[in-house]
PDB file of N, CA and C in Angstrom:
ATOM      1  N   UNK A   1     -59.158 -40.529 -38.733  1.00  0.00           N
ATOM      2  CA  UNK A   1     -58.874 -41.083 -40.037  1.00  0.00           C
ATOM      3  C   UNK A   1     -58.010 -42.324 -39.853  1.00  0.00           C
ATOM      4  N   UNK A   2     -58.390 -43.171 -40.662  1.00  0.00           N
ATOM      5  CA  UNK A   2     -57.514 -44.574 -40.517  1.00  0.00           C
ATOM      6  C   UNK A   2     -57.009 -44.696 -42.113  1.00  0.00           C
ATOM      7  N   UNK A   3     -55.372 -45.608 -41.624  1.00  0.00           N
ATOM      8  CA  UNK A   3     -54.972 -45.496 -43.108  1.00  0.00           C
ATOM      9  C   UNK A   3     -54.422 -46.723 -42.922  1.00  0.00           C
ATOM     10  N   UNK A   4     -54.724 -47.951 -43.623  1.00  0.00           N
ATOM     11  CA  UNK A   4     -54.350 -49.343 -43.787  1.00  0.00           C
ATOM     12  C   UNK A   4     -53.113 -49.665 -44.173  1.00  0.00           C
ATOM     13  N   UNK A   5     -52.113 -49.503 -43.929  1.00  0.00           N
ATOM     14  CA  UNK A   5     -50.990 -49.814 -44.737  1.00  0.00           C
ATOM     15  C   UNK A   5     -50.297 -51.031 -44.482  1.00  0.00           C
ATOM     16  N   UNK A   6     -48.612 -50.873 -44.983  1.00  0.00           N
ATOM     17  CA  UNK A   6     -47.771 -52.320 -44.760  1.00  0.00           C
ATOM     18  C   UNK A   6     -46.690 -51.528 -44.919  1.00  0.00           C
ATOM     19  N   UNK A   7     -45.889 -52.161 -43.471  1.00  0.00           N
ATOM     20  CA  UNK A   7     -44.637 -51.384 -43.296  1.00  0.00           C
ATOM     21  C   UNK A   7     -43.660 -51.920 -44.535  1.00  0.00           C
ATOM     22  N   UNK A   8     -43.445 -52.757 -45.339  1.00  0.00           N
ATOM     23  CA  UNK A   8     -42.438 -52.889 -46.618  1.00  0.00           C
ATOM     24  C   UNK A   8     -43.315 -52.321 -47.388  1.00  0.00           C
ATOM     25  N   UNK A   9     -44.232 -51.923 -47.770  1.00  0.00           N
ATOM     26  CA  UNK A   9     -44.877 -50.819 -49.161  1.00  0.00           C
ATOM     27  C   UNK A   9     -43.741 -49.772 -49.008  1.00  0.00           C
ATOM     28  N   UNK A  10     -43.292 -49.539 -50.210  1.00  0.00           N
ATOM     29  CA  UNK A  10     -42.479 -48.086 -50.394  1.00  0.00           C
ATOM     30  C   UNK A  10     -43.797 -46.970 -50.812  1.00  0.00           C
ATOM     31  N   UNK A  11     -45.096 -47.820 -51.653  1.00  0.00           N
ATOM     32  CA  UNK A  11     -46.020 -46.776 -51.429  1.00  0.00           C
ATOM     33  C   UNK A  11     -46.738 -45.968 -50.446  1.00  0.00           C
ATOM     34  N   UNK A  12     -46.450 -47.236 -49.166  1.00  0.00           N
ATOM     35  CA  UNK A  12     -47.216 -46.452 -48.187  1.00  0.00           C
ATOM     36  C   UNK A  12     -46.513 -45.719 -47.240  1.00  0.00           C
ATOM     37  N   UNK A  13     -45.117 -46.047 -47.191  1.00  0.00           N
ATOM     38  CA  UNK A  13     -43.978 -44.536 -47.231  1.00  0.00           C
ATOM     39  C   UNK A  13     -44.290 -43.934 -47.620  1.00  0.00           C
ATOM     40  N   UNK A  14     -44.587 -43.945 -48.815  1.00  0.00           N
ATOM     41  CA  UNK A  14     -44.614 -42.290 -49.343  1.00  0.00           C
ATOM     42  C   UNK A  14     -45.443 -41.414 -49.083  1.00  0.00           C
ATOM     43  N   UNK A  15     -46.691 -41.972 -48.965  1.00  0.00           N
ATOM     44  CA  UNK A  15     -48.065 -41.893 -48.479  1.00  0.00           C
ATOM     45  C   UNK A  15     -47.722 -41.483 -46.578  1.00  0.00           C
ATOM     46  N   UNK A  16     -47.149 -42.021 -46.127  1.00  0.00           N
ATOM     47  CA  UNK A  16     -47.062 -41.278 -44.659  1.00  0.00           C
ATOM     48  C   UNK A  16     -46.223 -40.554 -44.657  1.00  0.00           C
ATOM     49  N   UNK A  17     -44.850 -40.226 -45.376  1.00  0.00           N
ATOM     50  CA  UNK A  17     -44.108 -39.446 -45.436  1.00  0.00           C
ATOM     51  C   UNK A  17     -44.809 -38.040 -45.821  1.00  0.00           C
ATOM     52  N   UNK A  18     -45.755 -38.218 -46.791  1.00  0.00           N
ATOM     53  CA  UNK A  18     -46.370 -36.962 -47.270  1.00  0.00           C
ATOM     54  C   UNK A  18     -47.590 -36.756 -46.135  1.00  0.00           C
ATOM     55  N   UNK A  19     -48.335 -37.311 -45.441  1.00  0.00           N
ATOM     56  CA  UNK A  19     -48.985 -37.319 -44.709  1.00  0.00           C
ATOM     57  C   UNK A  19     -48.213 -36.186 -43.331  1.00  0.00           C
ATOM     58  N   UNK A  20     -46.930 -37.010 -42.534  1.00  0.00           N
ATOM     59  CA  UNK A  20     -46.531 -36.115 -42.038  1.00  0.00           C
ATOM     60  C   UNK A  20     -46.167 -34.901 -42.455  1.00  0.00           C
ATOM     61  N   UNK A  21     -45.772 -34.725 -43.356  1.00  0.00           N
ATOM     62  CA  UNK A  21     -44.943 -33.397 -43.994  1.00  0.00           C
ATOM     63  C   UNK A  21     -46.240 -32.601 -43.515  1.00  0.00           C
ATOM     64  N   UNK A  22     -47.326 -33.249 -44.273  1.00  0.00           N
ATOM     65  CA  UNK A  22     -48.477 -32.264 -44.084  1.00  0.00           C
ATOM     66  C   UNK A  22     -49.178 -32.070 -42.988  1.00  0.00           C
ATOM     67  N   UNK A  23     -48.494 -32.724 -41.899  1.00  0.00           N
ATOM     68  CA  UNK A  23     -49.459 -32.457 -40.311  1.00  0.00           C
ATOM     69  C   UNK A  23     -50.417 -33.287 -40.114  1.00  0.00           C
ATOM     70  N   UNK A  24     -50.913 -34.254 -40.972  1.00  0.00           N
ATOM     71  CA  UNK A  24     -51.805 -34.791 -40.541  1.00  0.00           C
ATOM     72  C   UNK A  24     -51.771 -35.828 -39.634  1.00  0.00           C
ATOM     73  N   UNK A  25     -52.651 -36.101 -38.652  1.00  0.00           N
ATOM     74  CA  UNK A  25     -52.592 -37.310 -37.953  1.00  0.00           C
ATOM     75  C   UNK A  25     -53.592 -37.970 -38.354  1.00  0.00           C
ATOM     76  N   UNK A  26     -53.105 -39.283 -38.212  1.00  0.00           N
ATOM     77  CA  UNK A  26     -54.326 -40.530 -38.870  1.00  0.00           C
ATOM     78  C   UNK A  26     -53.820 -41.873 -37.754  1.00  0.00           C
ATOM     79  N   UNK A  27     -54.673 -42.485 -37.766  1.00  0.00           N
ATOM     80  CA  UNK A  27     -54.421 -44.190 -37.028  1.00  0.00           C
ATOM     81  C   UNK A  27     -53.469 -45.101 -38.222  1.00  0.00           C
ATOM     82  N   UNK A  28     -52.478 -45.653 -38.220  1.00  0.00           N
ATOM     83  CA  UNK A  28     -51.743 -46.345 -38.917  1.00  0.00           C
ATOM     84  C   UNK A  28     -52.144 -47.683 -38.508  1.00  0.00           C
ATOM     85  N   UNK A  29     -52.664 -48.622 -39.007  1.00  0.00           N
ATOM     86  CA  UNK A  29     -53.098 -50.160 -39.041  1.00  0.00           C
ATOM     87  C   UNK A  29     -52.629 -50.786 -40.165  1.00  0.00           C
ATOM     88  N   UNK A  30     -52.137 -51.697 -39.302  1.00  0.00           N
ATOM     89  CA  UNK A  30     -51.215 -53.101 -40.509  1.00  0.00           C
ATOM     90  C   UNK A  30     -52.728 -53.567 -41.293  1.00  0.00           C
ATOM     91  N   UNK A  31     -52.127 -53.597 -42.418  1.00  0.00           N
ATOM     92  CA  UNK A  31     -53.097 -53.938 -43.219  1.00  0.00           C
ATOM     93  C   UNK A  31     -53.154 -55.141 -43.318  1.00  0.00           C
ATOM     94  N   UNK A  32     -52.140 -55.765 -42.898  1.00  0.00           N
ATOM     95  CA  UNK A  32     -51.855 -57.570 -42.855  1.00  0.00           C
ATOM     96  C   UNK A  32     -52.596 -58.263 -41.599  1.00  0.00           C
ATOM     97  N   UNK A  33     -52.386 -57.777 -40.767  1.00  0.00           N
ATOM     98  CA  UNK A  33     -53.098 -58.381 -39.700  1.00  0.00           C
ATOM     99  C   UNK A  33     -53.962 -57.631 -39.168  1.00  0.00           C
ATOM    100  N   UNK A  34     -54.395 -56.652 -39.764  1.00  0.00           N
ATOM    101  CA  UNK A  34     -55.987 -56.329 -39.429  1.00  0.00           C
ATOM    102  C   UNK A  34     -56.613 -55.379 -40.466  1.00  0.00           C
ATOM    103  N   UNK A  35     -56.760 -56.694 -41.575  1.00  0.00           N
ATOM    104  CA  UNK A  35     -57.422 -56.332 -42.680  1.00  0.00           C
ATOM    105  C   UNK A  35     -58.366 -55.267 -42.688  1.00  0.00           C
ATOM    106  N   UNK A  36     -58.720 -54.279 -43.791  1.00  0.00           N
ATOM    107  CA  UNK A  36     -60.248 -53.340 -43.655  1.00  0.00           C
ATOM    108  C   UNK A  36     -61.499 -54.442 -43.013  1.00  0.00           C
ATOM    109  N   UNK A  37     -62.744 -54.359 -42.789  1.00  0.00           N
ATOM    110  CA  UNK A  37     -63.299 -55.359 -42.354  1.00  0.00           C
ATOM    111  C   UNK A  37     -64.212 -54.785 -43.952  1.00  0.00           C
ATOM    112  N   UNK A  38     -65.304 -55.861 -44.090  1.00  0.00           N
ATOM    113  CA  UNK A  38     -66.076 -55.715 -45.464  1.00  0.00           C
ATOM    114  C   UNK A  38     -66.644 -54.671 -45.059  1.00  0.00           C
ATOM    115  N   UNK A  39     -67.356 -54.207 -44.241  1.00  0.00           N
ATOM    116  CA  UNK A  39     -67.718 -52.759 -44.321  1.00  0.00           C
ATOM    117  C   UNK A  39     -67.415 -51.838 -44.564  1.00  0.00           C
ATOM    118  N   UNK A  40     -66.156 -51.929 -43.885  1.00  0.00           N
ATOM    119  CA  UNK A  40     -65.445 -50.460 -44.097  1.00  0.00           C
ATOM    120  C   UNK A  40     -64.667 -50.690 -46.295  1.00  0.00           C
ATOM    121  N   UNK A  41     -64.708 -51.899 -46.043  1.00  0.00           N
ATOM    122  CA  UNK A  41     -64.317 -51.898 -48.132  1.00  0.00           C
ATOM    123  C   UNK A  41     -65.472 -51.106 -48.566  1.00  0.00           C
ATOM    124  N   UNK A  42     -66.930 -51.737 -48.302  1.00  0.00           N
ATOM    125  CA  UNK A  42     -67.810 -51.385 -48.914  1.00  0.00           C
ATOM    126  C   UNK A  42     -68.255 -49.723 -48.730  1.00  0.00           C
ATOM    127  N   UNK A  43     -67.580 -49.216 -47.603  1.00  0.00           N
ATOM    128  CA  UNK A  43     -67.790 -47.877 -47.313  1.00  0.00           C
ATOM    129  C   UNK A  43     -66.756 -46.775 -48.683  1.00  0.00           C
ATOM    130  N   UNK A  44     -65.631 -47.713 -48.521  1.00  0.00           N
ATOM    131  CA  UNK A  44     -64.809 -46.763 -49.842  1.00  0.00           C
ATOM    132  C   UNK A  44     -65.042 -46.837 -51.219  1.00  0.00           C
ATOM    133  N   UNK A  45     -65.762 -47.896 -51.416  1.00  0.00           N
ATOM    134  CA  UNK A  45     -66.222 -48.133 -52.771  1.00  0.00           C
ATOM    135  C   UNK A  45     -67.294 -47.273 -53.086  1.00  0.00           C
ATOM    136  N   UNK A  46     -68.634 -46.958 -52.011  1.00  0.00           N
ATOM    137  CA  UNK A  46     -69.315 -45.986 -52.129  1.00  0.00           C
ATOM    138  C   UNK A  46     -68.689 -44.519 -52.036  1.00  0.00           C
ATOM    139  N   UNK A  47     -67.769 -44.185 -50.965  1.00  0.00           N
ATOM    140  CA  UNK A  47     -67.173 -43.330 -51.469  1.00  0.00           C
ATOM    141  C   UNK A  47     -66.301 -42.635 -52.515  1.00  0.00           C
ATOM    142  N   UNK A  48     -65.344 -43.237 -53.139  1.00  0.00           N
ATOM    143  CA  UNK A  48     -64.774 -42.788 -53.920  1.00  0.00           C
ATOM    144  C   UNK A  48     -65.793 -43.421 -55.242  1.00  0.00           C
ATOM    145  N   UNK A  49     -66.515 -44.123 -55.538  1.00  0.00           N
ATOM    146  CA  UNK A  49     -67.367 -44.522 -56.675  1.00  0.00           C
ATOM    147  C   UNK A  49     -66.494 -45.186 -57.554  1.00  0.00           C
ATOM    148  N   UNK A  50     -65.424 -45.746 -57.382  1.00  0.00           N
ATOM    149  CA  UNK A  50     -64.644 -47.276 -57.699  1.00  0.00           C
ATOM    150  C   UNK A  50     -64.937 -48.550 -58.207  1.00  0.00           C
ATOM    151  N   UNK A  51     -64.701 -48.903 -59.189  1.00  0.00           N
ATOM    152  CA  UNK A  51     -65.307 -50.431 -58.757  1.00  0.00           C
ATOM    153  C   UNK A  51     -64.309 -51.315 -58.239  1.00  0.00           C
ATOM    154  N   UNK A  52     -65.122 -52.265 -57.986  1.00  0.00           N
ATOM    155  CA  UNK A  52     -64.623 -53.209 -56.389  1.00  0.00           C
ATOM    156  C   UNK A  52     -62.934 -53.995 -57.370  1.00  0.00           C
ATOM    157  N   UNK A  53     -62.826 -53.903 -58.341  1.00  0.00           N
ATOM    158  CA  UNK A  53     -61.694 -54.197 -58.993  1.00  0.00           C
ATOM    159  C   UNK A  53     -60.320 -53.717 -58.940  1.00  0.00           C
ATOM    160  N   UNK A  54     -60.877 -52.062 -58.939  1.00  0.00           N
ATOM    161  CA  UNK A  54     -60.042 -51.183 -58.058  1.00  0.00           C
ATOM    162  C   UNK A  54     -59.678 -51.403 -56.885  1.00  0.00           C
ATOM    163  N   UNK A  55     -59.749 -51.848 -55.708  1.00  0.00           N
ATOM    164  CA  UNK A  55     -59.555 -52.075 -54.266  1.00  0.00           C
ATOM    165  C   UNK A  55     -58.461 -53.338 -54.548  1.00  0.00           C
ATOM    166  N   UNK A  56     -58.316 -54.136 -55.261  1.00  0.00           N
ATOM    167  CA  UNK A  56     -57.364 -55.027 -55.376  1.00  0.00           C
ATOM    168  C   UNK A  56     -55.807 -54.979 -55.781  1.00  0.00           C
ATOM    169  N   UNK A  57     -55.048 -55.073 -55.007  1.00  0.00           N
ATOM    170  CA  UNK A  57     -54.028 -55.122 -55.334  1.00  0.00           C
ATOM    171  C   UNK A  57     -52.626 -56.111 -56.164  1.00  0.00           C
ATOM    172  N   UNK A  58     -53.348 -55.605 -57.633  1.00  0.00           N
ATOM    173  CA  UNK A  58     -52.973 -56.369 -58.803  1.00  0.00           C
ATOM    174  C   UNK A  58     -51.236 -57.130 -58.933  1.00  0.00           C
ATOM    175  N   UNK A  59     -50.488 -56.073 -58.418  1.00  0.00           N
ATOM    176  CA  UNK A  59     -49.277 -56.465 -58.078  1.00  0.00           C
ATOM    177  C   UNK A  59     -48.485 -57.447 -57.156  1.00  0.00           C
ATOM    178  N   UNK A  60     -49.440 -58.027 -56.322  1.00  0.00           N
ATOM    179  CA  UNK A  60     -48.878 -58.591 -55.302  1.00  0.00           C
ATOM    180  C   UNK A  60     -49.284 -60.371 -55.379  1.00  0.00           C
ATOM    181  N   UNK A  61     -48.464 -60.906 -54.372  1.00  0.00           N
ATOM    182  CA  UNK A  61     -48.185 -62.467 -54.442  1.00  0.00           C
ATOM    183  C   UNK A  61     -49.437 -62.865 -54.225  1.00  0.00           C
ATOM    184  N   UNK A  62     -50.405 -62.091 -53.405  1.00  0.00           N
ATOM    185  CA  UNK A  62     -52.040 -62.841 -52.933  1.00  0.00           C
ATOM    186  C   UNK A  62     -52.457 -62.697 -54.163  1.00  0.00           C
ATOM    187  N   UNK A  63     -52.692 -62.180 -54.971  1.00  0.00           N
ATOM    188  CA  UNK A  63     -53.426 -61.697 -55.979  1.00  0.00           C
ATOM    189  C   UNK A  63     -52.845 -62.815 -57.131  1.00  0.00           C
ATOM    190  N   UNK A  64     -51.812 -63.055 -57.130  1.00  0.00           N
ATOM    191  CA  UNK A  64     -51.583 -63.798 -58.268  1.00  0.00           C
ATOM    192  C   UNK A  64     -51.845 -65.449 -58.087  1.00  0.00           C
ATOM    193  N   UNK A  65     -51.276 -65.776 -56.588  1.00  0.00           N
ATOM    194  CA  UNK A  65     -51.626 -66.946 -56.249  1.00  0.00           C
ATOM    195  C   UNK A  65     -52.986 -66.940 -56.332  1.00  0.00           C
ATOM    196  N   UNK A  66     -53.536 -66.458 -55.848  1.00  0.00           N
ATOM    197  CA  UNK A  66     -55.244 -66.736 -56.057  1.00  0.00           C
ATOM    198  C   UNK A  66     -56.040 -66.802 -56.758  1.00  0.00           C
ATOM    199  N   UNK A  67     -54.786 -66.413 -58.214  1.00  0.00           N
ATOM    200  CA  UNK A  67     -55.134 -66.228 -59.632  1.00  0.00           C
ATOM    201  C   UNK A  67     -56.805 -65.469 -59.936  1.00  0.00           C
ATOM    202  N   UNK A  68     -56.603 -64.417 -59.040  1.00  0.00           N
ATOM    203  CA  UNK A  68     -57.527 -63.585 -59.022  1.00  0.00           C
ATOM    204  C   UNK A  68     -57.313 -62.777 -60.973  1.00  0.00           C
ATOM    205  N   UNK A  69     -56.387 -62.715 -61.288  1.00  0.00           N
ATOM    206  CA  UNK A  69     -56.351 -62.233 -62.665  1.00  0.00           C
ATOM    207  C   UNK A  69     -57.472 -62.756 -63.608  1.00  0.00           C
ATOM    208  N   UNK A  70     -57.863 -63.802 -63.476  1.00  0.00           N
ATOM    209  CA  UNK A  70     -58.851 -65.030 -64.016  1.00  0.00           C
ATOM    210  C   UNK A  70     -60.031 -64.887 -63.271  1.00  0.00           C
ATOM    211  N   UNK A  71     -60.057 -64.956 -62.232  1.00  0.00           N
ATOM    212  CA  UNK A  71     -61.452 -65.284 -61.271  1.00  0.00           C
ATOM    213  C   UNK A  71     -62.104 -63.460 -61.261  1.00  0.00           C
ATOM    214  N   UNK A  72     -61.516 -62.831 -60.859  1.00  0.00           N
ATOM    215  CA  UNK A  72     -62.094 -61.505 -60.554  1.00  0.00           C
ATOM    216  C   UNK A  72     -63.295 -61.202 -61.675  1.00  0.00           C
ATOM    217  N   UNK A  73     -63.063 -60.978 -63.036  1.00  0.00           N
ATOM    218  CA  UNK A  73     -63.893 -60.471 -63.862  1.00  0.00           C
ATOM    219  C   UNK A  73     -65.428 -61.501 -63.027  1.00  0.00           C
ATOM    220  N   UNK A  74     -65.294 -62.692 -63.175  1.00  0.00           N
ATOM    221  CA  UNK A  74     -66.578 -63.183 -62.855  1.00  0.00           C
ATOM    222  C   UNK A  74     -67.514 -63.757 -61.213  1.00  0.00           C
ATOM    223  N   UNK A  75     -66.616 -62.483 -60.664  1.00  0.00           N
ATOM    224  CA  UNK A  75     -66.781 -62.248 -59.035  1.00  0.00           C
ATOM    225  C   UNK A  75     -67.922 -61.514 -58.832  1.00  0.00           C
ATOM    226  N   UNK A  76     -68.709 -61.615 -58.088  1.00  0.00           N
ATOM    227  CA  UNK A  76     -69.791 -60.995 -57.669  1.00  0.00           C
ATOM    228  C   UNK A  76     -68.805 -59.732 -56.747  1.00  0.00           C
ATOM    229  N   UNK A  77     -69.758 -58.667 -56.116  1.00  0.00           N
ATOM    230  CA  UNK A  77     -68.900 -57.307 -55.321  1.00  0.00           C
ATOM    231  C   UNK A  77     -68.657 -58.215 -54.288  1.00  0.00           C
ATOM    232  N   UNK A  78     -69.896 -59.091 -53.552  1.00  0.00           N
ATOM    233  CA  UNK A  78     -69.727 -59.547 -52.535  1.00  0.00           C
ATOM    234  C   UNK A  78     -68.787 -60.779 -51.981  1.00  0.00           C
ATOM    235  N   UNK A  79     -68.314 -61.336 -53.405  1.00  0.00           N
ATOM    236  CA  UNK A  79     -67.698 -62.418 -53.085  1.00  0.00           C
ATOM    237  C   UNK A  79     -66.421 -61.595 -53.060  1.00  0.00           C
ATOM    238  N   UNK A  80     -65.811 -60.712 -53.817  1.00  0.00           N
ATOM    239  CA  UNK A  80     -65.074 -59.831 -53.881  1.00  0.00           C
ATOM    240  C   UNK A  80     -64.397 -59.424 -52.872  1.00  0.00           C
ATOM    241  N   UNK A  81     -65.326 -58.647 -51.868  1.00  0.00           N
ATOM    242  CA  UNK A  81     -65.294 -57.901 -51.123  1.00  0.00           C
ATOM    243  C   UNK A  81     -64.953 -58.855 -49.968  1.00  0.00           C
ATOM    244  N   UNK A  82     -65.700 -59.906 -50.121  1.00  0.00           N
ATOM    245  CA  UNK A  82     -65.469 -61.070 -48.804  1.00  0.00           C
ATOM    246  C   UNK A  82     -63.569 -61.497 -48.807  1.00  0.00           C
ATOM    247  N   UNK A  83     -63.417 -61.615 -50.402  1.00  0.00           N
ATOM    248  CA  UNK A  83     -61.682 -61.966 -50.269  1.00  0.00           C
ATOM    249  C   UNK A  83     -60.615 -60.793 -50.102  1.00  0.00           C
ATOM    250  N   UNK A  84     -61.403 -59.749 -50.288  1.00  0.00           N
ATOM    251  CA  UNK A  84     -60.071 -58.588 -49.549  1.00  0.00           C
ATOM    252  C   UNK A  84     -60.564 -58.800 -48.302  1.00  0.00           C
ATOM    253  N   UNK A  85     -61.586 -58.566 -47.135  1.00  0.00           N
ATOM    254  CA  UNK A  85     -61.799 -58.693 -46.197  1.00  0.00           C
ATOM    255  C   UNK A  85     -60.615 -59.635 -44.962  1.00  0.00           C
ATOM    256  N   UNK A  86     -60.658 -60.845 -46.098  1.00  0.00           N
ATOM    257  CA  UNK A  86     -59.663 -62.053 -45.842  1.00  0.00           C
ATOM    258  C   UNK A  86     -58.661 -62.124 -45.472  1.00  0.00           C
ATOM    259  N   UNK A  87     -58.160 -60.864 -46.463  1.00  0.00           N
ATOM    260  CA  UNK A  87     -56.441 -61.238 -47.118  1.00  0.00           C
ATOM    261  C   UNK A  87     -56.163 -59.548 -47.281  1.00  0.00           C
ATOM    262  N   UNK A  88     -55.231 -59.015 -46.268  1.00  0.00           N
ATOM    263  CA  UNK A  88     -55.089 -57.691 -46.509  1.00  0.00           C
ATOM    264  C   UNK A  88     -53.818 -57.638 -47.340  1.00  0.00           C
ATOM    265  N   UNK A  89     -53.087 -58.427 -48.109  1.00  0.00           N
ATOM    266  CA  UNK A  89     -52.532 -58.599 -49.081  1.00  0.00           C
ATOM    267  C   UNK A  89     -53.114 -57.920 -50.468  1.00  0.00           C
ATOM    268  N   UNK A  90     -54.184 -58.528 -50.340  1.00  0.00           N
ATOM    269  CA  UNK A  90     -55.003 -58.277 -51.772  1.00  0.00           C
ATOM    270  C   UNK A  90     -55.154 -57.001 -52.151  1.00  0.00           C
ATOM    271  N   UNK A  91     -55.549 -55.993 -50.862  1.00  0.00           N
ATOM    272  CA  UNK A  91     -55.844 -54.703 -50.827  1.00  0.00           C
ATOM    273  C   UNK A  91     -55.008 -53.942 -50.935  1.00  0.00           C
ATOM    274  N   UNK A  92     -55.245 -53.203 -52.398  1.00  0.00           N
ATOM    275  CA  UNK A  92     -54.534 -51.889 -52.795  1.00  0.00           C
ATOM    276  C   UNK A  92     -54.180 -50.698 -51.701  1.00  0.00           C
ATOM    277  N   UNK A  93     -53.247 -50.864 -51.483  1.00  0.00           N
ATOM    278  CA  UNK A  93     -52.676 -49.789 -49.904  1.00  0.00           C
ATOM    279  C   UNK A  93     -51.554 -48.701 -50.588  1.00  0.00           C
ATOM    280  N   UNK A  94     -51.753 -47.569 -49.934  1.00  0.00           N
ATOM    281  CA  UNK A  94     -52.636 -46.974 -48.873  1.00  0.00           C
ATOM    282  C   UNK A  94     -53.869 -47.416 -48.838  1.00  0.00           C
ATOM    283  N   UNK A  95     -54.530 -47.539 -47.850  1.00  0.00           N
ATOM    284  CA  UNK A  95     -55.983 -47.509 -48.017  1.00  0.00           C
ATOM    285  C   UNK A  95     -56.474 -46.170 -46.949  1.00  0.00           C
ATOM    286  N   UNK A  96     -56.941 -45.146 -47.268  1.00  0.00           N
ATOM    287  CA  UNK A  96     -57.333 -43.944 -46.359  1.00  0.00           C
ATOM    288  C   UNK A  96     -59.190 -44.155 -45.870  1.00  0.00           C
ATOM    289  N   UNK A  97     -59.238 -44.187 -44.607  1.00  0.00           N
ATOM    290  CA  UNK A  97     -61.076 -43.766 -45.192  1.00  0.00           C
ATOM    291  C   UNK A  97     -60.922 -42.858 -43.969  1.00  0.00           C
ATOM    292  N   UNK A  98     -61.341 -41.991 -44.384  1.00  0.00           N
ATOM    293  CA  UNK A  98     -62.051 -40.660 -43.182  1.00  0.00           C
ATOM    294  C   UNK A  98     -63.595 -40.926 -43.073  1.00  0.00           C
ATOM    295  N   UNK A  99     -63.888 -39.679 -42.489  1.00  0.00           N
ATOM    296  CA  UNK A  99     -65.378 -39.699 -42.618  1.00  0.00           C
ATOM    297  C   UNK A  99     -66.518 -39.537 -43.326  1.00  0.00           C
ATOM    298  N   UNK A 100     -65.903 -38.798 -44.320  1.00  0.00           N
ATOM    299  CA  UNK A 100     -67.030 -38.614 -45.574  1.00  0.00           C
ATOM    300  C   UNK A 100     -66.026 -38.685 -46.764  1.00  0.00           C
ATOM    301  N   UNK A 101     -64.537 -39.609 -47.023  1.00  0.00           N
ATOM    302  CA  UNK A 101     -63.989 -39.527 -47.964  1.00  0.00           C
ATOM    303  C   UNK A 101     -62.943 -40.856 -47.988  1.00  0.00           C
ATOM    304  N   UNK A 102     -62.478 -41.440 -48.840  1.00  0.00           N
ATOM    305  CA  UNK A 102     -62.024 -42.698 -49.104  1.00  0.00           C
ATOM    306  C   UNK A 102     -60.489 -42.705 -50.121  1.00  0.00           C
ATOM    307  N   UNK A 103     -59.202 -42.832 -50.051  1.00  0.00           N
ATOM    308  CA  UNK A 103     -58.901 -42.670 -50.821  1.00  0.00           C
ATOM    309  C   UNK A 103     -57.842 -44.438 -50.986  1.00  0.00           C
ATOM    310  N   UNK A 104     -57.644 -44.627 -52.681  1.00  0.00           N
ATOM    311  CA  UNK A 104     -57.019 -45.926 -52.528  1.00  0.00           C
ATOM    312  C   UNK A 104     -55.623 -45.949 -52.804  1.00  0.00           C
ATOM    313  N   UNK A 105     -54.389 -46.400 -52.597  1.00  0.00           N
ATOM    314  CA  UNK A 105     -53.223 -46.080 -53.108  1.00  0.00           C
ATOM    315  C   UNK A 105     -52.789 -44.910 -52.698  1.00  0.00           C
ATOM    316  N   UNK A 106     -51.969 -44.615 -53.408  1.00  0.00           N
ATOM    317  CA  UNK A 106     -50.706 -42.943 -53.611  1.00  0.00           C
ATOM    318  C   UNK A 106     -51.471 -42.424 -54.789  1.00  0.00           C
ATOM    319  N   UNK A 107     -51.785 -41.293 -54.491  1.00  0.00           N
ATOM    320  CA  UNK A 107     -51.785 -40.171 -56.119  1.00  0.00           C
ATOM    321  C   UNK A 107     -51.515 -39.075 -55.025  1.00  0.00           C
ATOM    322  N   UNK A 108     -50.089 -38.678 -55.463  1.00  0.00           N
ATOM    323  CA  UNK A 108     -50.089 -37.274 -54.698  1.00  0.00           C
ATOM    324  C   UNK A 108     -50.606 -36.228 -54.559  1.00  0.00           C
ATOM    325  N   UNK A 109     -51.398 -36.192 -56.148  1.00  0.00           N
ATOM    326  CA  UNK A 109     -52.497 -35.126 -56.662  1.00  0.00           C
ATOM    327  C   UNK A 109     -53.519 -35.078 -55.867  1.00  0.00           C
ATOM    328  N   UNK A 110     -54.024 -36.136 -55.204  1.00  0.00           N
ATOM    329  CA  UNK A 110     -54.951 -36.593 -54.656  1.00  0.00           C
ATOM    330  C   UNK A 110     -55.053 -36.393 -53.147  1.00  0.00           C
ATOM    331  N   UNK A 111     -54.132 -36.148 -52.628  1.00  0.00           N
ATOM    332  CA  UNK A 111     -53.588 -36.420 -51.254  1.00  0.00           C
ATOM    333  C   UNK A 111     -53.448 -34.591 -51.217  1.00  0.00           C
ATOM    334  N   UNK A 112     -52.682 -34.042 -52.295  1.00  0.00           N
ATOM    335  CA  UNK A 112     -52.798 -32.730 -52.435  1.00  0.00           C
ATOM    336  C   UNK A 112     -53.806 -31.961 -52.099  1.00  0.00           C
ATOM    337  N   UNK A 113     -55.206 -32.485 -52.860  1.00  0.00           N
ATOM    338  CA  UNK A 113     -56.012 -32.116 -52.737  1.00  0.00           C
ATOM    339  C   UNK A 113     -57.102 -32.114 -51.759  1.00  0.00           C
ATOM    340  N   UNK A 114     -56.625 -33.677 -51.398  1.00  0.00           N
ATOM    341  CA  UNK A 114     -57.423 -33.569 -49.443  1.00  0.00           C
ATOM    342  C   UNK A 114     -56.659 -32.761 -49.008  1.00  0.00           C
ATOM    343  N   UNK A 115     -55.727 -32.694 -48.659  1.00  0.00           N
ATOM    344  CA  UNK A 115     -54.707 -32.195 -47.175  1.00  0.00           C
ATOM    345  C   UNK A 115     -54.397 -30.973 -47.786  1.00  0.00           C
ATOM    346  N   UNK A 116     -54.204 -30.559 -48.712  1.00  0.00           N
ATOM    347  CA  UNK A 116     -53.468 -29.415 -48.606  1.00  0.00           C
ATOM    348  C   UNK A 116     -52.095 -29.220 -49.256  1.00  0.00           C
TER     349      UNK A 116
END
């Protein structure tokens, strides 16, 4: 299991903090310098059944500079998908993908319910 994160996210603390608690081991990858690649985006979008709007991370400085707030609605998936690919800024982190499951962000409920 690989989980994309960024060591200043307090979300993705929390997200490995609960991860260990729960035993799990996963690959930890900077999400900054080695972005998801478009495949593996396009793999979580089919998995969790998301749209590609979701995968963006609305809060952050890439996202606003890029004035993605404006541009996104009239983004194709692929052009989309090509600028998180880019910019692991953009991407809503945690980012989890296992093998047959995808998850985006923190929902503890969620994390509950994979792991245990």
């Amino acid at each position: 299991m690989k989980v994309y994160q960024y060591a200043k996210c307090s979300t993705c603390r929390k997200a490995a903090a609960f991860l260990a608690k729960s035993g799990v081991r996963y690959d930890a990858i900077d999400i900054v310098t080695q972005p998801p690649s478009k495949s593996e985006l396009k793999r979580a979008l089919a998995l969790t059944g998301l749209p590609v709007k979701k995968l963006f991370n609305t809060s952050g400085e890439s996202y606003r500079k890029g004035g993605f707030g404006d541009r996104l609605p009239s983004m194709s998936q692929t052009e989309a998908l090509d600028e998180l690919a880019r910019d692991g800024k953009l991407v809503k982190r945690p980012l989890v993908l296992g093998d047959d499951f995808a998850l985006v962000g923190f929902d503890e409920a969620a994390y509950r319910a994979r792991f245990g």
